[in-house]
Protein backbone atom coordinates (compact mmCIF):
# COMPACT_ATOMS: atom_id res chain seq x y z
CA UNK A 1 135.84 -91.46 -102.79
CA UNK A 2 134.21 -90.03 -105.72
CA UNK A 3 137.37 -88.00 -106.64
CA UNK A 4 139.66 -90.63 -106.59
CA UNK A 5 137.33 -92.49 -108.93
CA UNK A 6 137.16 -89.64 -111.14
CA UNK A 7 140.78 -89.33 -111.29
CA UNK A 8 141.16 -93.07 -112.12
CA UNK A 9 138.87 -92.69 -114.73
CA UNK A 10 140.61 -89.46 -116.46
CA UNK A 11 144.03 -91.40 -116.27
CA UNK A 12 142.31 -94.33 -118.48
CA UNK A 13 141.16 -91.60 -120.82
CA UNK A 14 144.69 -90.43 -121.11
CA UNK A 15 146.29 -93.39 -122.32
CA UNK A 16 144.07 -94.57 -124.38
CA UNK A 17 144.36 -91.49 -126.15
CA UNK A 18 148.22 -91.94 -126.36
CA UNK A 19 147.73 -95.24 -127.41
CA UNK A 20 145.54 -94.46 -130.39
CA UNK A 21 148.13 -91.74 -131.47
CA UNK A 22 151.04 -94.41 -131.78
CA UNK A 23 149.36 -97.06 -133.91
CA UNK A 24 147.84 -93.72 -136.47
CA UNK A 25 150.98 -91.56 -137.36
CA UNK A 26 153.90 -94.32 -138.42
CA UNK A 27 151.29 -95.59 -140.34
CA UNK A 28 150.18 -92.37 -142.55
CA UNK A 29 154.09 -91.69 -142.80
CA UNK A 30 154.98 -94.57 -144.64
CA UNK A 31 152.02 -94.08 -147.07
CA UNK A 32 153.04 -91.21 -148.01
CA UNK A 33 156.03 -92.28 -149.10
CA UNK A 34 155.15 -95.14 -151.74
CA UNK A 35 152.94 -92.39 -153.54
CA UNK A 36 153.59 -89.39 -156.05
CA UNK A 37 152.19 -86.47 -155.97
CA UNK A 38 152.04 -84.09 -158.60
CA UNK A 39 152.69 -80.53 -157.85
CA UNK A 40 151.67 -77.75 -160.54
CA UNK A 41 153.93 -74.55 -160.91
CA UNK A 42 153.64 -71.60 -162.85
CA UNK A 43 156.11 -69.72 -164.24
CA UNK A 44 156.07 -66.27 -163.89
CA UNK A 45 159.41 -63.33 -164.50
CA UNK A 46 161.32 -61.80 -161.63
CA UNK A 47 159.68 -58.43 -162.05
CA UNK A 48 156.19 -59.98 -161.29
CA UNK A 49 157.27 -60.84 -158.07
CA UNK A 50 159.54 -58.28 -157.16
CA UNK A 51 157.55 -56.54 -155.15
CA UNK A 52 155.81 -59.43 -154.10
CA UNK A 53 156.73 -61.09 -150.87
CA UNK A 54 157.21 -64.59 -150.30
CA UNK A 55 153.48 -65.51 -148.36
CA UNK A 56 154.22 -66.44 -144.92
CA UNK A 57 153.79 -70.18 -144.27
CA UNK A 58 150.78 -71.31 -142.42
CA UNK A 59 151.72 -72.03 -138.79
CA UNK A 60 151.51 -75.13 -138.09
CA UNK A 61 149.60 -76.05 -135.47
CA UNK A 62 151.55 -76.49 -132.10
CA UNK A 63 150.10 -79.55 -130.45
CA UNK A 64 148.21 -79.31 -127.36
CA UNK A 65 149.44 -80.14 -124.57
CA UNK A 66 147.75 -83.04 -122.69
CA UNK A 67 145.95 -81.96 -119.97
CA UNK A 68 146.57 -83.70 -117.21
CA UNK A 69 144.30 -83.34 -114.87
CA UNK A 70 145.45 -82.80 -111.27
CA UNK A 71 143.68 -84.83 -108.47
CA UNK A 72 141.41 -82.11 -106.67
CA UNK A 73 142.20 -82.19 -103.08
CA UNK A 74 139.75 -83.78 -101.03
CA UNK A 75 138.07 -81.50 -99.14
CA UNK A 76 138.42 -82.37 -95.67
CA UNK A 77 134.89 -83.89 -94.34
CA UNK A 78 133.36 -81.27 -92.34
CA UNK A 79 133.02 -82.34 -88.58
CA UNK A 80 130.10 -83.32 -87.57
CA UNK A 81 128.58 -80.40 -84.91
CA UNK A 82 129.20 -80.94 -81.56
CA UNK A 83 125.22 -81.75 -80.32
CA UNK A 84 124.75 -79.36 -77.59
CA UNK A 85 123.19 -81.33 -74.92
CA UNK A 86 119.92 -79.77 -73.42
CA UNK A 87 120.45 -79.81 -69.45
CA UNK A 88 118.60 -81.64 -68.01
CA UNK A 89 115.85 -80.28 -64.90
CA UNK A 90 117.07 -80.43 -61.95
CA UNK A 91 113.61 -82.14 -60.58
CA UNK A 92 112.81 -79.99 -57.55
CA UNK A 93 112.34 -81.62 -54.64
CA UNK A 94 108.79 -82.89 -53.80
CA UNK A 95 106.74 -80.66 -51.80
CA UNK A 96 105.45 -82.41 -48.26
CA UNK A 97 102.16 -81.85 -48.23
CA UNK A 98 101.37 -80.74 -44.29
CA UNK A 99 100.05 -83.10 -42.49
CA UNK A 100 96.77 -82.56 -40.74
CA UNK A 101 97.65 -81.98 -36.96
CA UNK A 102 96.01 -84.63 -34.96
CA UNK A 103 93.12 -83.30 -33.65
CA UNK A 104 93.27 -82.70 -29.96
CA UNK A 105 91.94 -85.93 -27.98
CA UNK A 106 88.25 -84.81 -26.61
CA UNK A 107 88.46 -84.09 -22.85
CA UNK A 108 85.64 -84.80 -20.42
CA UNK A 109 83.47 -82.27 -20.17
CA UNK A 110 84.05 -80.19 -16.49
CA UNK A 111 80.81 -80.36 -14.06
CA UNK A 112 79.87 -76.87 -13.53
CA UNK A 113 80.68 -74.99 -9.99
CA UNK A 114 77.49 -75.57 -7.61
CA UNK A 115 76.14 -72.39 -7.36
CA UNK A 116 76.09 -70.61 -4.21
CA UNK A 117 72.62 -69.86 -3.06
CA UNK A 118 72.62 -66.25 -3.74
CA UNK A 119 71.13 -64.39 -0.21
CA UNK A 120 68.17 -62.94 0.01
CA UNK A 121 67.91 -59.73 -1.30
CA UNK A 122 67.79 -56.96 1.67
CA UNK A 123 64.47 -55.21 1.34
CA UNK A 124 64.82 -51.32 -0.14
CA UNK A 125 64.55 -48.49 2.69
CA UNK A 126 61.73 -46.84 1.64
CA UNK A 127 62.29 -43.76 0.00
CA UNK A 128 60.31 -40.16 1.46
CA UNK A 129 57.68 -39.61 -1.38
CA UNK A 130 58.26 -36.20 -2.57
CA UNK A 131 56.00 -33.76 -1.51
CA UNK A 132 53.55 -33.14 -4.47
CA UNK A 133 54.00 -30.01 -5.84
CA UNK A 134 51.17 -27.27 -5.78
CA UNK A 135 49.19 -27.26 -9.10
CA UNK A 136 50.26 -23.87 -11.22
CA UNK A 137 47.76 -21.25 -11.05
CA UNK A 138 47.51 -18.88 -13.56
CA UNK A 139 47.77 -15.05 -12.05
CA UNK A 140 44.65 -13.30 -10.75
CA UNK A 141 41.73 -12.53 -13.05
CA UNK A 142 40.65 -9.15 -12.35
CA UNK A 143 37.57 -9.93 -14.78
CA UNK A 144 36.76 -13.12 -11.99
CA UNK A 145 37.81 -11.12 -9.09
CA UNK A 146 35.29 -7.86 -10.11
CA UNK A 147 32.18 -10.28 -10.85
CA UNK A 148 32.66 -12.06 -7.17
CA UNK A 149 32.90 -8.56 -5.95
CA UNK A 150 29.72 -7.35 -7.70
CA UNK A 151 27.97 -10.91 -6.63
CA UNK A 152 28.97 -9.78 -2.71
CA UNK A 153 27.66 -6.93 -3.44
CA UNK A 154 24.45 -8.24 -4.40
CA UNK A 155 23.77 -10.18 -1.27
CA UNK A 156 24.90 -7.45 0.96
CA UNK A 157 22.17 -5.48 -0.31
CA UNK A 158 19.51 -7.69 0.20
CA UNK A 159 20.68 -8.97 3.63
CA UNK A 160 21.51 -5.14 4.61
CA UNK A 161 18.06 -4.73 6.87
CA UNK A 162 18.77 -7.35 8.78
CA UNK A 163 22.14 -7.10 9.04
CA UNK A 164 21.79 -3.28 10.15
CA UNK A 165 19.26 -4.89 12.56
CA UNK A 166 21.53 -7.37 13.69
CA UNK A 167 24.35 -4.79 13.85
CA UNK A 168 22.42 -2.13 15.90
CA UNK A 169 21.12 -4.53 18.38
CA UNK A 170 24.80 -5.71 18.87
CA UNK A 171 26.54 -2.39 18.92
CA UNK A 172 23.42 -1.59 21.61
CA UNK A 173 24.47 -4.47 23.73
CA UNK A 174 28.12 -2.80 24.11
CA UNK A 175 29.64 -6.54 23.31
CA UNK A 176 33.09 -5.82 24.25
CA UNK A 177 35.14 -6.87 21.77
CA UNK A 178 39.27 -6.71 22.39
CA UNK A 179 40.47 -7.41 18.82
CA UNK A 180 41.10 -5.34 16.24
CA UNK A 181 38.82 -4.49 13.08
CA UNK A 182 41.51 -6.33 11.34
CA UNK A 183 41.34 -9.88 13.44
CA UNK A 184 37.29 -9.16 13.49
CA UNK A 185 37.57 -9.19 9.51
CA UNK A 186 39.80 -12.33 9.62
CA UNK A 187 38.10 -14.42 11.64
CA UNK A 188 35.42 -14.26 8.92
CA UNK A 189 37.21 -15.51 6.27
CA UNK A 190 39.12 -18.54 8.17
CA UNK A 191 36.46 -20.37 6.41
CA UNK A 192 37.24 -19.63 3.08
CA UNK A 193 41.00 -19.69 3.84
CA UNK A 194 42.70 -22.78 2.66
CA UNK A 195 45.98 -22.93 3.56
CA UNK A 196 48.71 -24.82 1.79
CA UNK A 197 49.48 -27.05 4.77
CA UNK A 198 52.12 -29.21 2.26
CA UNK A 199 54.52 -26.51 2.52
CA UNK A 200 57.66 -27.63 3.34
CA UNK A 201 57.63 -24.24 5.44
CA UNK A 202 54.75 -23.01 6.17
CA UNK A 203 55.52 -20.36 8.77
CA UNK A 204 57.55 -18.69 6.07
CA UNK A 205 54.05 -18.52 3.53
CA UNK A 206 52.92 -15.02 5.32
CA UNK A 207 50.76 -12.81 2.83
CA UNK A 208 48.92 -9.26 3.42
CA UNK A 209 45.94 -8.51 1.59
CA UNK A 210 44.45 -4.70 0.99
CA UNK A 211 40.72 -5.07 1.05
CA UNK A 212 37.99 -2.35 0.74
CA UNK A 213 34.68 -2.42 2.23
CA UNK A 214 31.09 -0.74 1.66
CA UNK A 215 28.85 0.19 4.43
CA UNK A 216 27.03 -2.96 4.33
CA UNK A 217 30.40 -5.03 4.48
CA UNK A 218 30.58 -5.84 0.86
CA UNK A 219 33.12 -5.43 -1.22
CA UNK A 220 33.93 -1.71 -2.75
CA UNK A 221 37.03 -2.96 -5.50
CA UNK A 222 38.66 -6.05 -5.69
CA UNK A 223 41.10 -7.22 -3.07
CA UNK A 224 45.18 -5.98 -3.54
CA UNK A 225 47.99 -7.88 -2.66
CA UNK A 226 50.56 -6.15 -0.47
CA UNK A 227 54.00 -6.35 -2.43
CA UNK A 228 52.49 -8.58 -4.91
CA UNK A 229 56.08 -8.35 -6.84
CA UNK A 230 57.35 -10.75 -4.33
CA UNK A 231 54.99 -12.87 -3.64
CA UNK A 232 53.82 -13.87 -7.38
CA UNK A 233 57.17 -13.52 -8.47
CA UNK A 234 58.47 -15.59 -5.94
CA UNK A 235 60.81 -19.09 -7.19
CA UNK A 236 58.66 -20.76 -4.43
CA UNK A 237 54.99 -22.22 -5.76
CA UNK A 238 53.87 -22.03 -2.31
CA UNK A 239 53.99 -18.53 -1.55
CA UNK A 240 52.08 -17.74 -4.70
CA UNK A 241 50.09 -20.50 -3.81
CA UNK A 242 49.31 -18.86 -1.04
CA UNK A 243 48.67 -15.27 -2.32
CA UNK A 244 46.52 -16.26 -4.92
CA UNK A 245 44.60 -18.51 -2.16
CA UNK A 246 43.88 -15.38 0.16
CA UNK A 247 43.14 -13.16 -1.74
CA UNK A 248 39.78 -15.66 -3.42
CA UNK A 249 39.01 -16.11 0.58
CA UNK A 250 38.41 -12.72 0.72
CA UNK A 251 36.10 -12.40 -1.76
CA UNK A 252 34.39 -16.16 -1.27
CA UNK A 253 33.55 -14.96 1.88
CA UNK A 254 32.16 -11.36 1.17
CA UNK A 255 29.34 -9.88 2.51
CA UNK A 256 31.37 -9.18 6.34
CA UNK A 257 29.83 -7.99 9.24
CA UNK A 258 31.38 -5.06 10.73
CA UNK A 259 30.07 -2.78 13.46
CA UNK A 260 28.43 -0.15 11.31
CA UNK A 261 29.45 3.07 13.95
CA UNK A 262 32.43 1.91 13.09
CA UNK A 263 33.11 2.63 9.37
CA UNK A 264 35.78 4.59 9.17
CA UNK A 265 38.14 2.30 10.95
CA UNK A 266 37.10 -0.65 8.73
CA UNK A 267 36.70 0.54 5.42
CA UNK A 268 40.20 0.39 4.57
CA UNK A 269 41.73 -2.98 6.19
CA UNK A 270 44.84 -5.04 5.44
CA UNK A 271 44.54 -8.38 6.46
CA UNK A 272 47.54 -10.98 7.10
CA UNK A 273 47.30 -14.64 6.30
CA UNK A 274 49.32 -17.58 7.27
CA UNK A 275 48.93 -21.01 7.17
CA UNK A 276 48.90 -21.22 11.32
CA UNK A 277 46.00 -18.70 11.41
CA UNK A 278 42.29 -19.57 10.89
């Protein structure tokens, strides 16, 4: 729109212009030819201007040509922009919240099982008590065993007047006697002999015991076990029970009274102990 004005406007310009040109011109033409007009000239000789060229005439003045102005094309409106539609979101489907399962119906409590009278417990069999074990002895003290010598000793010598007495007026009397010095000797210590009658086995508890004798019947050295290896080394606590028990009867019961006429035979004794023999 605006060029198409402009271009109406330009074409007014034009022909007003034309217009004005018409009415000006005839007129000055025909006022210049009422008037006069006085020209001067000078005369000058052929040889002045021999050499002198005839000045070129000013150019006249070619008139412009009118302008027209050509109509600029009208640019072609630009297109409006296609608008580019945002997509719209696809709404997701609503989410089903999970339904709380029903909660299960309460059922009536179950009555417990009678219990069965449990029967009466059978009474234990009564279990054998073990047999108590023999207390651990320590080994023979020789230092003990020489001062209950020395002690027998002791009493033998202030009993030996009667005992000589005693021993004279038997050996007078011709006692018969059919055991041995040995069984004579033991049956004077059965009662310091304690036997370990606990045993599980006491038959099997048989121990020999070397004993040396004075005049008077005391005690010359301390009493010796025979094979004393074996019995106090022995994995059974009654057999060294036992050892260890006859040989302190032999001393406990020092001073012994043994035909004096006699010595030689008795001065040098082994004695057996077992638990059967008193």
């Amino acid at each position: 729109m605006r060029s198409f004005a402009s271009f109406i406007l330009s074409l007014v310009l034009h022909l007003s212009l034309f217009a004005s040109a018409f009415i000006y011109f005839p007129r000055s033409a025909s006022q210049l030819d009422g008037e006069s007009v006085l020209v001067p000239v000078e005369l000058v000789t052929l040889a002045d201007i021999t050499n002198i060229r005839a000045a070129a005439p000013d150019p006249v003045p070619e008139p412009e040509p009118d302008v027209i102005e050509r109509p600029q094309p009208v640019a072609p409106e630009p297109e409006p922009e296609p608008q580019v539609s945002e997509p719209e979101p696809i709404p997701l489907p609503p989410t089903e919240e999970p339904q709380p399962e029903p909660e299960p119906e309460p059922q009536p409590e179950r009555e417990p099982d009678p219990v069965p009278p449990q029967p009466e417990p059978r009474p234990e069999p009564q279990r054998p008590q073990p047999r108590p074990q023999p207390q651990q002895q320590q080994g023979l003290d020789l230092d003990a065993l020489s001062t209950l010598v020395d002690r027998s000793r002791q009493q033998s010598a202030q009993n030996r007047p009667a005992e000589q007495g005693e021993t004279r007026q038997g050996a007078g009397a011709g006692t018969a006697m059919t055991a041995t010095m040995a069984d004579l000797f033991r049956s004077q210590t059965s009662r310091c002999w304690r036997e370990p009658s606990d045993a599980p086995d006491p038959a099997s508890l048989r121990v020999s015991v070397e004993v040396q004798l004075e005049r008077d019947g005391s005690l010359s050295a301390p009493p010796r076990l025979v094979d004393a290896n074996r019995v106090l080394g022995s994995p059974n606590p009654y057999m060294r029970l036992a050892g260890e028990r006859a040989v302190r009867a032999v001393i406990e019961c020092a001073p012994y009274t043994m035909p004096a006429g006699q010595y030689q035979q008795w001065r040098r004794i082994t004695v057996n102990f077992e638990p059967s023999n008193r």
